[in-house]
Every structure is written in C-alpha cells, then in structure tokens.
N, C-alpha and C. Protein backbone atom coordinates (compact mmCIF):
# COMPACT_ATOMS: atom_id res chain seq x y z
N UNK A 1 4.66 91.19 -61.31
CA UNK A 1 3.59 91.51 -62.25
C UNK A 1 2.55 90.39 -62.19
N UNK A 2 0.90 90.63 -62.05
CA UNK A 2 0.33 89.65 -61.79
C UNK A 2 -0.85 90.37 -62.40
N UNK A 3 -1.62 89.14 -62.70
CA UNK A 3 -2.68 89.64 -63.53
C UNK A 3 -3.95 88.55 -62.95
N UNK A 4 -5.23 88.56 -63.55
CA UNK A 4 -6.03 87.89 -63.13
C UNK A 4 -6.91 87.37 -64.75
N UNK A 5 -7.63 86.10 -64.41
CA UNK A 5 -7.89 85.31 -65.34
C UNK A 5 -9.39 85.03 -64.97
N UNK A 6 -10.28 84.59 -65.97
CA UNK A 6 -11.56 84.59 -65.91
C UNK A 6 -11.76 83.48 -64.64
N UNK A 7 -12.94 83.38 -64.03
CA UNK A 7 -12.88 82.50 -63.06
C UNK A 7 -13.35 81.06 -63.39
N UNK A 8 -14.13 80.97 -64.60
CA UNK A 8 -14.21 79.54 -64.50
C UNK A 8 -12.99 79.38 -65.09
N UNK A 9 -11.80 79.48 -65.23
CA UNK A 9 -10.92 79.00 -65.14
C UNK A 9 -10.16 79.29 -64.51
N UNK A 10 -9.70 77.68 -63.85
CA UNK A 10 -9.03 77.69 -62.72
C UNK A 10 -7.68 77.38 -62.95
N UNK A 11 -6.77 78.50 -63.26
CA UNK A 11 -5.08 78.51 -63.91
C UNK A 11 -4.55 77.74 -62.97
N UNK A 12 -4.68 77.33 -61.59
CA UNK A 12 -3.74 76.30 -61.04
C UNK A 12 -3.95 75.27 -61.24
N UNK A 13 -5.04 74.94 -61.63
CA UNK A 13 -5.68 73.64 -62.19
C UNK A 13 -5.31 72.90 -63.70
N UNK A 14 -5.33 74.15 -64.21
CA UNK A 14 -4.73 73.73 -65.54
C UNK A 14 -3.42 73.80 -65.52
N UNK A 15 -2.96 74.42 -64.73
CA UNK A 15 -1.00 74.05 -64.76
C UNK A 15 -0.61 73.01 -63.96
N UNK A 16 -1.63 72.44 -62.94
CA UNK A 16 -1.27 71.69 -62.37
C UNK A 16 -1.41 70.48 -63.61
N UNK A 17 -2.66 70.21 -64.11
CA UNK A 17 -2.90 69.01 -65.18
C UNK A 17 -1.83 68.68 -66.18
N UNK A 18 -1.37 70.03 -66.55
CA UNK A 18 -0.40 69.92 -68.23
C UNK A 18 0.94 69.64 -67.20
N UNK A 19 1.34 70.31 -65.76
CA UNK A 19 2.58 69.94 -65.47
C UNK A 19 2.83 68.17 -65.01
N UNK A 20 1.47 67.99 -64.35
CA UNK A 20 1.64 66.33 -64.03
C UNK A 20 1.74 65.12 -65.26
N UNK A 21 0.56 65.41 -66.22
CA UNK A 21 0.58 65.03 -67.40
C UNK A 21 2.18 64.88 -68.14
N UNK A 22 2.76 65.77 -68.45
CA UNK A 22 3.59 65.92 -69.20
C UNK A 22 4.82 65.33 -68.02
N UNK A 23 5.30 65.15 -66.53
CA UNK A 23 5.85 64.48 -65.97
C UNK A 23 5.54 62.87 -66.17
N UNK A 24 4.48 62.67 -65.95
CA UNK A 24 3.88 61.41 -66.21
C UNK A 24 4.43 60.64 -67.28
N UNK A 25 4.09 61.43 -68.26
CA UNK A 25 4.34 60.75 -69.80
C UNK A 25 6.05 60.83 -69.98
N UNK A 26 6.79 61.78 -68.99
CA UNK A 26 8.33 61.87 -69.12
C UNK A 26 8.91 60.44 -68.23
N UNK A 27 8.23 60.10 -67.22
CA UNK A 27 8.77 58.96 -66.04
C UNK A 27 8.72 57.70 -66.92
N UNK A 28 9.63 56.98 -66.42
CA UNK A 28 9.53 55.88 -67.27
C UNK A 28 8.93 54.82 -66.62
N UNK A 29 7.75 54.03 -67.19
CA UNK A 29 7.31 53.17 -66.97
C UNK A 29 7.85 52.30 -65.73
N UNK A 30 9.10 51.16 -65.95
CA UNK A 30 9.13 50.64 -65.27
C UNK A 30 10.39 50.78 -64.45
N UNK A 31 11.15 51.71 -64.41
CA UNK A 31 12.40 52.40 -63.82
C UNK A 31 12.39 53.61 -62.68
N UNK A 32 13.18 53.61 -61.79
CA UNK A 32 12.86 54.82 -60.88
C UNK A 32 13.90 55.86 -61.63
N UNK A 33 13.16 57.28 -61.32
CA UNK A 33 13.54 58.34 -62.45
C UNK A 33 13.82 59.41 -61.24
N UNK A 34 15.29 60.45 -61.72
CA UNK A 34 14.88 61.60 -60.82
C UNK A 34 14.66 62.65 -61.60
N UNK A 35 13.74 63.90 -60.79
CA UNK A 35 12.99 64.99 -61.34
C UNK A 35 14.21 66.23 -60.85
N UNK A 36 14.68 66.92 -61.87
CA UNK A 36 15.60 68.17 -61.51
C UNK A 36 15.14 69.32 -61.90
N UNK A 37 15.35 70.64 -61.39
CA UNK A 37 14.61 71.77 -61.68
C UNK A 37 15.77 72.60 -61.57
N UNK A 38 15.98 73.55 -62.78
CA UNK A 38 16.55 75.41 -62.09
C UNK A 38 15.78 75.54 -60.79
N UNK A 39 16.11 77.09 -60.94
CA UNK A 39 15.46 78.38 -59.73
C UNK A 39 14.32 78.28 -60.27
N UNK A 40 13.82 78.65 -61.27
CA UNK A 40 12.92 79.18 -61.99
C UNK A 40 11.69 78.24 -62.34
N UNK A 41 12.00 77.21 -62.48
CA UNK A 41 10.91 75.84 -62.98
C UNK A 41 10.98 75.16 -61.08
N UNK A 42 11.78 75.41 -60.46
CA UNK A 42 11.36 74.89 -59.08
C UNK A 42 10.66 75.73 -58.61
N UNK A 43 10.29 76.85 -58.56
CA UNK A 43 9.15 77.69 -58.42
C UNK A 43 8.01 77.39 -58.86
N UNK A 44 8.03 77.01 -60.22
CA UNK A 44 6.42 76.59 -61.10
C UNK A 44 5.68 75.92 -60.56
N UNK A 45 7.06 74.52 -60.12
CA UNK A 45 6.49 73.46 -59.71
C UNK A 45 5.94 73.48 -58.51
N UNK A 46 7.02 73.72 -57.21
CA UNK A 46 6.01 74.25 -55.99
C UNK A 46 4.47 74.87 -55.83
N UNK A 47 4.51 76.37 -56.80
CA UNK A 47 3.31 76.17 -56.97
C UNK A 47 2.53 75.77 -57.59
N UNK A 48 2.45 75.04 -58.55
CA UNK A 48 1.54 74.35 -59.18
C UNK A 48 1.07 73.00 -58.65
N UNK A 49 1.85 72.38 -57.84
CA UNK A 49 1.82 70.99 -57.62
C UNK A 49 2.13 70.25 -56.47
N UNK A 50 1.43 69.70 -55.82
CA UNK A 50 2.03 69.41 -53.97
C UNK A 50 2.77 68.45 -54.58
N UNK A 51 3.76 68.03 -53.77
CA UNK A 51 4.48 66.73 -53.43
C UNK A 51 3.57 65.37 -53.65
N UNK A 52 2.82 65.18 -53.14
CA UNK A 52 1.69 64.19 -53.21
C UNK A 52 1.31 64.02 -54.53
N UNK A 53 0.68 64.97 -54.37
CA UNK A 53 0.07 64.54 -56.00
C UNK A 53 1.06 64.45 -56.89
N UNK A 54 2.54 64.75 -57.33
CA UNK A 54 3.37 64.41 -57.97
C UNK A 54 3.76 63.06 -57.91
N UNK A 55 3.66 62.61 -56.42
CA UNK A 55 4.61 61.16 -56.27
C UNK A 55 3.16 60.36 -56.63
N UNK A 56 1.88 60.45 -56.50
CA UNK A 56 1.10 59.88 -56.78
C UNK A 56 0.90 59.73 -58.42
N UNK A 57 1.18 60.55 -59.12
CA UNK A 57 0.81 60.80 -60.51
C UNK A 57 2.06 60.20 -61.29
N UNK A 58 3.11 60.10 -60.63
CA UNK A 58 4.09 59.65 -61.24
C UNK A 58 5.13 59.14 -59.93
N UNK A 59 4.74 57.70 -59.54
CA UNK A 59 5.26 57.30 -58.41
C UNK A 59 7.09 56.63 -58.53
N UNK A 60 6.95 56.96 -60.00
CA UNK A 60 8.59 56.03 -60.50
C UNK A 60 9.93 57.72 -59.73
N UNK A 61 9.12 58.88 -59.62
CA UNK A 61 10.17 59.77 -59.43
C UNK A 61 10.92 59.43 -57.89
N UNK A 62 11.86 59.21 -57.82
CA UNK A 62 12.20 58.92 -55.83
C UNK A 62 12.45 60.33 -55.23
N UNK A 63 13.00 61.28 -56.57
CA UNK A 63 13.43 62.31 -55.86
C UNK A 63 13.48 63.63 -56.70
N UNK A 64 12.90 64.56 -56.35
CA UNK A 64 12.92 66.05 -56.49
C UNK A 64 13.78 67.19 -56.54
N UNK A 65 14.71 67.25 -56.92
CA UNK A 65 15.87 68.46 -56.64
C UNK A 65 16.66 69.34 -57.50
N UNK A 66 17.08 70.59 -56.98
CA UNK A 66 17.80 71.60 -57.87
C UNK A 66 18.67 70.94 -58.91
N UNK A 67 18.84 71.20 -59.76
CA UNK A 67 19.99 71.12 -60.93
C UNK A 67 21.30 71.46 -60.64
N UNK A 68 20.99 72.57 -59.97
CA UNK A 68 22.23 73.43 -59.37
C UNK A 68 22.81 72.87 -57.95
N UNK A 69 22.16 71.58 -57.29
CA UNK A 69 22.59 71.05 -56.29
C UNK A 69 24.06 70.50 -56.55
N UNK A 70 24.91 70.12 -55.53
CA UNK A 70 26.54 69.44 -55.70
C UNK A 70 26.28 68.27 -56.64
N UNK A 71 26.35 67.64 -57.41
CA UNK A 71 26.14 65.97 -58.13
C UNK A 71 25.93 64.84 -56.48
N UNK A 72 26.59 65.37 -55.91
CA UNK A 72 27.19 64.30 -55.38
C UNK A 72 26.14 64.22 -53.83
N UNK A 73 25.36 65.44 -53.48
CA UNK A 73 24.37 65.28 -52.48
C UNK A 73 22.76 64.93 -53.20
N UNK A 74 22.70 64.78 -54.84
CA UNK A 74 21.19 64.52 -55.01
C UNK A 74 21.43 62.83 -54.86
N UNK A 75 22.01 62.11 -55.20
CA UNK A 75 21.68 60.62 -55.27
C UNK A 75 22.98 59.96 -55.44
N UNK A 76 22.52 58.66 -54.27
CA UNK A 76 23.63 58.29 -54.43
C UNK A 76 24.06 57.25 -55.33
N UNK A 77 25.28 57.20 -55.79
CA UNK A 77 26.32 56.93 -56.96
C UNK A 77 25.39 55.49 -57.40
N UNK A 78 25.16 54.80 -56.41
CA UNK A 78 24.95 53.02 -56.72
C UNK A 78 23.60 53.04 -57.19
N UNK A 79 22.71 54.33 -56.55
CA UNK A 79 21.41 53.86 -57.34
C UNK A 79 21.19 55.26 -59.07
N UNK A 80 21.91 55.58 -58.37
CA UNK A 80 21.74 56.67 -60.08
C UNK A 80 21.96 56.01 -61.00
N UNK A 81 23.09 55.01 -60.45
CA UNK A 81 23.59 54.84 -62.24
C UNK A 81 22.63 53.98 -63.14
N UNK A 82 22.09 53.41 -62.57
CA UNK A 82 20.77 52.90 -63.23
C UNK A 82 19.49 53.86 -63.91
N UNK A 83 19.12 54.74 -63.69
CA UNK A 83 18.13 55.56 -63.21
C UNK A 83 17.72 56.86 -64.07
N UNK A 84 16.93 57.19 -64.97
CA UNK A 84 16.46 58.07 -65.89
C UNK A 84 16.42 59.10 -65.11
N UNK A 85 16.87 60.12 -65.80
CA UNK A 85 16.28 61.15 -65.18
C UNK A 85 15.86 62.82 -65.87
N UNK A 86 14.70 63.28 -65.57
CA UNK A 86 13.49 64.02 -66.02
C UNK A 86 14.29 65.88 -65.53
N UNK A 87 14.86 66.42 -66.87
CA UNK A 87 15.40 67.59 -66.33
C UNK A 87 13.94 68.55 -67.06
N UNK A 88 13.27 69.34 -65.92
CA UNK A 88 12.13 70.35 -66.03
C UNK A 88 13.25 71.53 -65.75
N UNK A 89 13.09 72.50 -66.95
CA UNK A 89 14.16 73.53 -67.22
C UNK A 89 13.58 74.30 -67.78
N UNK A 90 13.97 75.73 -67.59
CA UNK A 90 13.66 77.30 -68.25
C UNK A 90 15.09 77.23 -69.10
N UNK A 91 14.22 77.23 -70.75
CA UNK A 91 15.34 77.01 -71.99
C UNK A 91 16.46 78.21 -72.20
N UNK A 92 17.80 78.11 -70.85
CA UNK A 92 18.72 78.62 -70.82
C UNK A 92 20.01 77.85 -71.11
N UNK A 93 20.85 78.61 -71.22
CA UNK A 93 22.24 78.49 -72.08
C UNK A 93 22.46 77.48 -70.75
N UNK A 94 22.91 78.25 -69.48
CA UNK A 94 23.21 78.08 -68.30
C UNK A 94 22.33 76.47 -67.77
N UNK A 95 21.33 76.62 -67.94
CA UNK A 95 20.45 75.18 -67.33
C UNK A 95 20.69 74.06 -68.23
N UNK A 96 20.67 74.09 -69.66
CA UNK A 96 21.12 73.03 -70.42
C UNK A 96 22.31 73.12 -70.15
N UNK A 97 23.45 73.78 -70.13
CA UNK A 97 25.02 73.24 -70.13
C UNK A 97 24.84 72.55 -68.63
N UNK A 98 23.83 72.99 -67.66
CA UNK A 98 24.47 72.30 -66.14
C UNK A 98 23.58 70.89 -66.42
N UNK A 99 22.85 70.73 -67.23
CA UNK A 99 21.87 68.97 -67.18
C UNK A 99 23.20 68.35 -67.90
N UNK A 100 23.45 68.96 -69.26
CA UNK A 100 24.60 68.13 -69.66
C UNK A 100 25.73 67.76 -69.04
N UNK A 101 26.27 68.47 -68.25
CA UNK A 101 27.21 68.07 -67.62
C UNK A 101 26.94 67.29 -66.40
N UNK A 102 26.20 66.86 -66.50
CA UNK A 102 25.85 65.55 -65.85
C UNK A 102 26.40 64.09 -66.56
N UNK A 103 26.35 64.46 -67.75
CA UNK A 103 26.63 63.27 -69.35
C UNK A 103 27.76 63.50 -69.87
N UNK A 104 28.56 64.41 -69.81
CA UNK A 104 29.38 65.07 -70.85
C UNK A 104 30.26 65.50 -69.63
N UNK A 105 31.70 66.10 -70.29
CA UNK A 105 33.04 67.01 -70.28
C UNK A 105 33.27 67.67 -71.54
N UNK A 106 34.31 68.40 -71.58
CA UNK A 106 34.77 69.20 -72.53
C UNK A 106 35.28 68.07 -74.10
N UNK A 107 35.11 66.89 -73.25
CA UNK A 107 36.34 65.70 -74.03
C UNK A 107 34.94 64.93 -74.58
N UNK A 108 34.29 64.71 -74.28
CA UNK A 108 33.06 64.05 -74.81
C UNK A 108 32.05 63.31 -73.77
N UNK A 109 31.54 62.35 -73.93
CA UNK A 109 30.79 61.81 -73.06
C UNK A 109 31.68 61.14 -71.91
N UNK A 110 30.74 61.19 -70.97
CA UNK A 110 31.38 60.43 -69.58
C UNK A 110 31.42 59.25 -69.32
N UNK A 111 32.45 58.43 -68.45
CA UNK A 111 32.75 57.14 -69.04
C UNK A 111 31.86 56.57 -67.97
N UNK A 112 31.31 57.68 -66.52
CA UNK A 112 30.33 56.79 -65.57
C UNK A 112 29.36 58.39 -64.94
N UNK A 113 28.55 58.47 -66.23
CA UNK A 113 27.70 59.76 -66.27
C UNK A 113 27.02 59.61 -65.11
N UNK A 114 26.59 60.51 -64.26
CA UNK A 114 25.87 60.83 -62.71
C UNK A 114 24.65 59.69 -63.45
N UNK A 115 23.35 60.02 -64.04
CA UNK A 115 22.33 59.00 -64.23
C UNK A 115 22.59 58.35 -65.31
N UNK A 116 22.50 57.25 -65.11
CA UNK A 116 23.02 56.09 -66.50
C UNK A 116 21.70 55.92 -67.47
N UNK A 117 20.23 56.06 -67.55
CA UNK A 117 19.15 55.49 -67.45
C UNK A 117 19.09 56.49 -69.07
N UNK A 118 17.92 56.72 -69.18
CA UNK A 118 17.81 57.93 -70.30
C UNK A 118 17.19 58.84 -69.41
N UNK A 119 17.78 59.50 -70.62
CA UNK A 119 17.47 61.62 -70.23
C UNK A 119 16.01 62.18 -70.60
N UNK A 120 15.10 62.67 -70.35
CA UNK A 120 13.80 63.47 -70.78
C UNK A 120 14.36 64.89 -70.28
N UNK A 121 13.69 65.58 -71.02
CA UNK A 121 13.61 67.22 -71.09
C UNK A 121 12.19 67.99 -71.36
N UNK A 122 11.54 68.73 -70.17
CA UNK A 122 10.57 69.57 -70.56
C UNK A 122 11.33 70.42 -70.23
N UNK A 123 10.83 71.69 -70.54
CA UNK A 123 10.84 72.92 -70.53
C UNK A 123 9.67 73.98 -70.43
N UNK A 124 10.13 74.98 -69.76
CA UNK A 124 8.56 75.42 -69.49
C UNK A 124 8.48 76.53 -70.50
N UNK A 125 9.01 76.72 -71.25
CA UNK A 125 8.57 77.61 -72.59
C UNK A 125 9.59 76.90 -74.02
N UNK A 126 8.99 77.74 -74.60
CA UNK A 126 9.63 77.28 -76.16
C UNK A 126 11.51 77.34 -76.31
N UNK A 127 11.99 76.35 -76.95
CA UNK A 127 13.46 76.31 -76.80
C UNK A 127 13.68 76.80 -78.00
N UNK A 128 14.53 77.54 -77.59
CA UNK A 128 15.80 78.36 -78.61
C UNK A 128 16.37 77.12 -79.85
N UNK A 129 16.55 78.03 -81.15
CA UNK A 129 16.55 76.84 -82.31
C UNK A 129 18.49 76.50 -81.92
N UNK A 130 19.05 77.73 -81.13
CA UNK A 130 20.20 76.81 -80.63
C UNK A 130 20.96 76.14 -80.04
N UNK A 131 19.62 76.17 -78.82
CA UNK A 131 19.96 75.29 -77.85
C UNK A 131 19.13 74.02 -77.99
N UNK A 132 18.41 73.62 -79.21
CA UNK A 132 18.34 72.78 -79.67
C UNK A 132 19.32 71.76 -80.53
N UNK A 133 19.78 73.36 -81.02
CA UNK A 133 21.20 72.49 -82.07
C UNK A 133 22.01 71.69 -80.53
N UNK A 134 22.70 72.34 -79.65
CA UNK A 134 23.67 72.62 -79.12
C UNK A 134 22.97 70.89 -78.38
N UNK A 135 21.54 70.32 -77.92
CA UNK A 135 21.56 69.19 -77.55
C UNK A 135 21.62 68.26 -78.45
N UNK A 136 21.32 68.57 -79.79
CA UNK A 136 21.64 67.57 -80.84
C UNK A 136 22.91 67.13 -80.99
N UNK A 137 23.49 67.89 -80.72
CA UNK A 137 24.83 67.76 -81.03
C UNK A 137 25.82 67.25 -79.73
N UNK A 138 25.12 67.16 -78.63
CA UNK A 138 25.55 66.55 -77.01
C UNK A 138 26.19 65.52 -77.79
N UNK A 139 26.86 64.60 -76.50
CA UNK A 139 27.23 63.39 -76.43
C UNK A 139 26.05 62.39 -76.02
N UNK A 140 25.08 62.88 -75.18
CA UNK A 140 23.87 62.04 -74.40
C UNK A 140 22.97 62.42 -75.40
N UNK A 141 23.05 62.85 -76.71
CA UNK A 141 21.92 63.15 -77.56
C UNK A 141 20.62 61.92 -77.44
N UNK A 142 22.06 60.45 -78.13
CA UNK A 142 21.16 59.34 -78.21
C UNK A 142 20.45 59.10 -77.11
N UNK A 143 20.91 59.30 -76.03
CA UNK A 143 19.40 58.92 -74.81
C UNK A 143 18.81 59.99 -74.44
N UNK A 144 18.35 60.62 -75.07
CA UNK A 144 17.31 62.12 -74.72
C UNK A 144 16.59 60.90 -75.43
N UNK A 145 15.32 60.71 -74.54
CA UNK A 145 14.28 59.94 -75.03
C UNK A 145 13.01 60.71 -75.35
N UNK A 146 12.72 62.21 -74.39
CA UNK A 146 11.98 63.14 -74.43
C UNK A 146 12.29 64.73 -74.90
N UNK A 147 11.75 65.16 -75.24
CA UNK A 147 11.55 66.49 -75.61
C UNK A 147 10.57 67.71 -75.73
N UNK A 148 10.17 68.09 -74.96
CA UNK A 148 8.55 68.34 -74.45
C UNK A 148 8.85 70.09 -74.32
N UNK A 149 7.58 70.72 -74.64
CA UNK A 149 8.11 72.33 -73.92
C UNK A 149 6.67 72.12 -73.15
N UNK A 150 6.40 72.87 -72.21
CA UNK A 150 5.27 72.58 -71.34
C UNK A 150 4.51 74.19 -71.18
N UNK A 151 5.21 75.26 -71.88
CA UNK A 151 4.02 76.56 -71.91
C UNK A 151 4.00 76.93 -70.10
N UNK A 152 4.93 76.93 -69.27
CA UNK A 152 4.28 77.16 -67.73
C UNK A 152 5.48 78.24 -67.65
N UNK A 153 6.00 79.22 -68.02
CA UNK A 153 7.01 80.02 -67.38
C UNK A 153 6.11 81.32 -66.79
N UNK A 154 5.39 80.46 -65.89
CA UNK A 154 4.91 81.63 -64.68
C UNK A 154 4.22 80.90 -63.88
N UNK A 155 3.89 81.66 -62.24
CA UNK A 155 3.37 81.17 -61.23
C UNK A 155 1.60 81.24 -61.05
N UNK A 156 1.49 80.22 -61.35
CA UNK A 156 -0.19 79.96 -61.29
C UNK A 156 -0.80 80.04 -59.55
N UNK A 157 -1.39 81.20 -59.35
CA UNK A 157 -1.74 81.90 -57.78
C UNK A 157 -3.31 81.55 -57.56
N UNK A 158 -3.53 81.48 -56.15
CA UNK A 158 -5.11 81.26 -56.15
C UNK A 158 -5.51 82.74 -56.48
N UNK A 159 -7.24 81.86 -57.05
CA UNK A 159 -7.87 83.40 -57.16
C UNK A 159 -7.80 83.58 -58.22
N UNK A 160 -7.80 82.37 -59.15
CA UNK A 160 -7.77 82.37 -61.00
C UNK A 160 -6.75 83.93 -60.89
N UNK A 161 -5.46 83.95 -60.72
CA UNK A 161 -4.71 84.51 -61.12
C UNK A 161 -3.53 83.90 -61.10
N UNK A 162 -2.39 85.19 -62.04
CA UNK A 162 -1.11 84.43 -62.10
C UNK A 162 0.10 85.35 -62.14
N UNK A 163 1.50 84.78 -61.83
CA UNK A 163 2.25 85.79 -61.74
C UNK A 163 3.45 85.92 -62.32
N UNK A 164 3.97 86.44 -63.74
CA UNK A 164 5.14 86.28 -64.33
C UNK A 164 6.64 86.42 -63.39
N UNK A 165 6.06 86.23 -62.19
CA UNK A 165 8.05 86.13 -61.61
C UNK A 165 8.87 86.96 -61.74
N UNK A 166 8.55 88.32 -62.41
CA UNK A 166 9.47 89.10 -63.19
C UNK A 166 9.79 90.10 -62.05
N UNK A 167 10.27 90.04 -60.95
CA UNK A 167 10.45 91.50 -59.94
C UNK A 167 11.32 92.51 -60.31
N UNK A 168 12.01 92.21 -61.46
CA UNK A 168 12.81 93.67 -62.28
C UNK A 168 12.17 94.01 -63.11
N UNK A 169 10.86 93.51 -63.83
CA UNK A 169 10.63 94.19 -64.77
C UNK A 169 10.14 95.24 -64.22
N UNK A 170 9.28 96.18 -63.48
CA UNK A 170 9.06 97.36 -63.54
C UNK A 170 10.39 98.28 -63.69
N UNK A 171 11.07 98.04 -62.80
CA UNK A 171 12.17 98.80 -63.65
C UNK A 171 12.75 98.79 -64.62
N UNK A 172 12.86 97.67 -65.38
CA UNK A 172 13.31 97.91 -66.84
C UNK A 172 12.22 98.69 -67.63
N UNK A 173 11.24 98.31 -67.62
CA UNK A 173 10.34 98.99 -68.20
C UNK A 173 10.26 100.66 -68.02
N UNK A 174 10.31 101.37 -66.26
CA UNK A 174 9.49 102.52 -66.31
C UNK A 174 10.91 103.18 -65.65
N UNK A 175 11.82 102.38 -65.66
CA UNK A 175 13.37 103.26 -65.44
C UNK A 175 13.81 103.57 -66.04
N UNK A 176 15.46 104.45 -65.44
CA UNK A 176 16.43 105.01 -66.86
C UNK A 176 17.33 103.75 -67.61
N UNK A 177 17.01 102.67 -67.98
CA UNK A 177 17.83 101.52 -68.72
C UNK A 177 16.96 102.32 -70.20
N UNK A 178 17.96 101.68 -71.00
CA UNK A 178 18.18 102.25 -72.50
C UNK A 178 16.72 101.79 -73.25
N UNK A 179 16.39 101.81 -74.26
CA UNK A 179 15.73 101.14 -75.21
C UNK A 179 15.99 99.76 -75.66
N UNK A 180 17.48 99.50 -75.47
CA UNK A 180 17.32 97.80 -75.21
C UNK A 180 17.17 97.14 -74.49
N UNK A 181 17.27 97.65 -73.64
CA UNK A 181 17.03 96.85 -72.06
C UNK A 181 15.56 96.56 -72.00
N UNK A 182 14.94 97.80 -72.60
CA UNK A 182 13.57 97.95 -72.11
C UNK A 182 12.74 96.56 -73.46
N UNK A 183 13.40 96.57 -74.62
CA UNK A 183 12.99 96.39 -75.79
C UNK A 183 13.10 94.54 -74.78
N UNK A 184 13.82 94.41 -74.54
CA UNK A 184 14.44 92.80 -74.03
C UNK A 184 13.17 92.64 -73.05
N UNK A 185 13.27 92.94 -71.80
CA UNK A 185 12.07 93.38 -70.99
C UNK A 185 11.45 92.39 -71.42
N UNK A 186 10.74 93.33 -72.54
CA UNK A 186 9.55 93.19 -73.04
C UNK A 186 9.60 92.60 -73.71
N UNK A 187 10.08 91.73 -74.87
CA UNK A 187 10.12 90.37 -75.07
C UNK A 187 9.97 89.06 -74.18
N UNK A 188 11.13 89.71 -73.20
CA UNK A 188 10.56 88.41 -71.50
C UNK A 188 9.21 88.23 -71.25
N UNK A 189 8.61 89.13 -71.14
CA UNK A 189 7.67 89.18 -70.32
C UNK A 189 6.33 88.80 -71.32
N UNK A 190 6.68 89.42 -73.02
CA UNK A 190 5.73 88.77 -73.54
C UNK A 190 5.83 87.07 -74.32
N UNK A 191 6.92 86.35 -74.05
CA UNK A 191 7.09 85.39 -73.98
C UNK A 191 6.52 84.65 -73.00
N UNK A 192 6.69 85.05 -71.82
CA UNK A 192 5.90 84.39 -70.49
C UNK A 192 4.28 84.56 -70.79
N UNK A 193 4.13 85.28 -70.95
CA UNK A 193 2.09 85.32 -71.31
C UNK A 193 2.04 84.93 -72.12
N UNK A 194 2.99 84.69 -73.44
CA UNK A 194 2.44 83.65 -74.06
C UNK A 194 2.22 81.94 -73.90
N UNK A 195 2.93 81.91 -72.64
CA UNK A 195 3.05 80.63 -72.25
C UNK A 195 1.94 80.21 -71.59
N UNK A 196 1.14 81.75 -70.64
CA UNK A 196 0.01 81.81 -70.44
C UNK A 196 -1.49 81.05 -71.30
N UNK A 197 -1.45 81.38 -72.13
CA UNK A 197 -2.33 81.71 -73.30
C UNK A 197 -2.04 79.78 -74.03
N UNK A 198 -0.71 79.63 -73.90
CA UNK A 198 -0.57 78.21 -74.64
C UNK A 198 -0.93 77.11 -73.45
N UNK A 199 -0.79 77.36 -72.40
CA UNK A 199 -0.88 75.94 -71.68
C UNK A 199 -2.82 76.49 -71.51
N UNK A 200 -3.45 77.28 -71.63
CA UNK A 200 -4.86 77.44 -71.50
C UNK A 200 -5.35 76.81 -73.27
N UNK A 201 -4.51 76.68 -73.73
CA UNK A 201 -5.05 76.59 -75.25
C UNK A 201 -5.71 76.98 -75.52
C-alpha cells in the first residue's frame, strides 16, 4: 500500500532527520554503542538512511545488526561488555522480550549481560501501556537510559511518497477473513499513517 505526499515535502528527508536525530541523541557521548533492529525497523532504516550518514551522524555506533541475529555473531564478548547499546524496535511483545533477553533470564538479571553499558530504546510507533509496564518491571529497567517512540512505522520512497509495508493487507481487507481480522487490519494500517502524519508534525 503506497500513497503519495505533497512535493515540497520531501518524506525521506524528514524520516531521514527525525531517524538520525533521535539515534544521535540515543548514542552515548563518549562510549561506543551498538544499533539493533527487528525485520521491520531494519527496513525503515535502510531506507531512510545510508550507512554513511548514520556512522557520520552518530560515529560512537561500531555496529548495525538484527536483534534476531545469534548473541554470539553480533559482537564480540570482550568489547560488548563495556558498550551501550541502542535497540530501534516495532513495539512488539516478541522484539522487547528478544532486547531483554539480552539482560535478563527467567531467574532475573544476568550475571554477564551480552552489553554491559546502558540500554536506549526507540521505537518506531507508539508503545503499548503494557509493554511499557512489562520494561518497567525488567531487571535492566535501571539502565534503560532512553525511551523515545520515533513515529516511522513505514517506508519513506522517492518521489515524496511512502509505503506502509503491509503486503497482506489487501487481503485482509477485500478477502473472505471475518470482521475481525478485517477490523485489526485496519487498525494496523491506521496506526502506521498515523505515524505518517506524526513524524511530518
């Protein structure tokens, strides 16, 4: 689903600004930090943002990678444990339980957590009031130093247009799925344009 946006505004431009900005202000000053993404926010970022201009705008990040990668192929053990690190996440059950368990077990906090440094959290849309509880209540609560939602849960395309990511919604929408399916849908999808609408302010 893709839509188009007035032309003096330039939607990759402005997602690129609010996504670097809001990395920027997440990196820590004088520490090297790593940047982790879902499926879904590693998409944003690709398109919104070259490599370059990320490591330029925020040169403390060393490294870029899935959430969902092994622990043990993003960084290695001797320099993590020092080392903050910046989880950019679509506010799911699934993406917060996999950042935490980076910090945490079933038993409580970890006695030699993957990054030792403090934790930041954007998100590219508004977080759920219980997966807010559910990080308050972490073991790594105290070093969540950030908390940011960033309004980007969609792909900013040339051509002042943009694209909610959604390749099932036409079928939920104009198929045989029930009235809830369809009702859900459509909450997705108008959640994502509103994210539209918020990072344009």
């Amino acid at each position: 689903m893709e839509q188009k946006v007035s032309r003096s505004m330039d939607i990759t431009e402005v997602a690129r600004s609010r996504l670097l900005g809001l990395l920027r202000a997440a990196a820590p000053a004088s520490a090297q930090c790593v940047l982790l993404c879902d499926g879904q926010t590693l998409r944003v970022l690709s398109h919104a943002v070259r490599m370059s201009e990320l490591l330029e705008a925020a040169p403390q990040i060393m490294l870029v990678d899935s959430l969902h990668s092994p622990i043990e192929t993003r960084t290695p053990s001797a320099l993590a444990a020092g080392m903050d690190v910046i989880y950019f996440l679509s506010p799911t059950l699934s993406s917060v339980e996999a950042a935490l368990a980076d910090h945490e077990d079933a038993a409580g906090p970890l006695d030699n957590p993957t990054y030792g440094g403090l934790v930041h959290f954007v998100f590219s849309r508004r977080l759920p009031d219980t997966l807010l509880q559910r990080l308050r209540e972490s073991a790594s609560a105290r070093r969540i130093a950030t908390l940011q939602e960033a309004h980007l849960q969609y792909l900013p395309l040339p051509g002042a247009a943009f694209s909610l990511d959604a390749p099932g919604a036409f079928g939920a929408l104009f198929g045989p799925s029930g009235d809830a399916s369809r009702a859900a849908a459509l909450g997705a999808l108008a959640e994502q344009v509103c994210t539209v609408y918020g990072s344009l302010g």
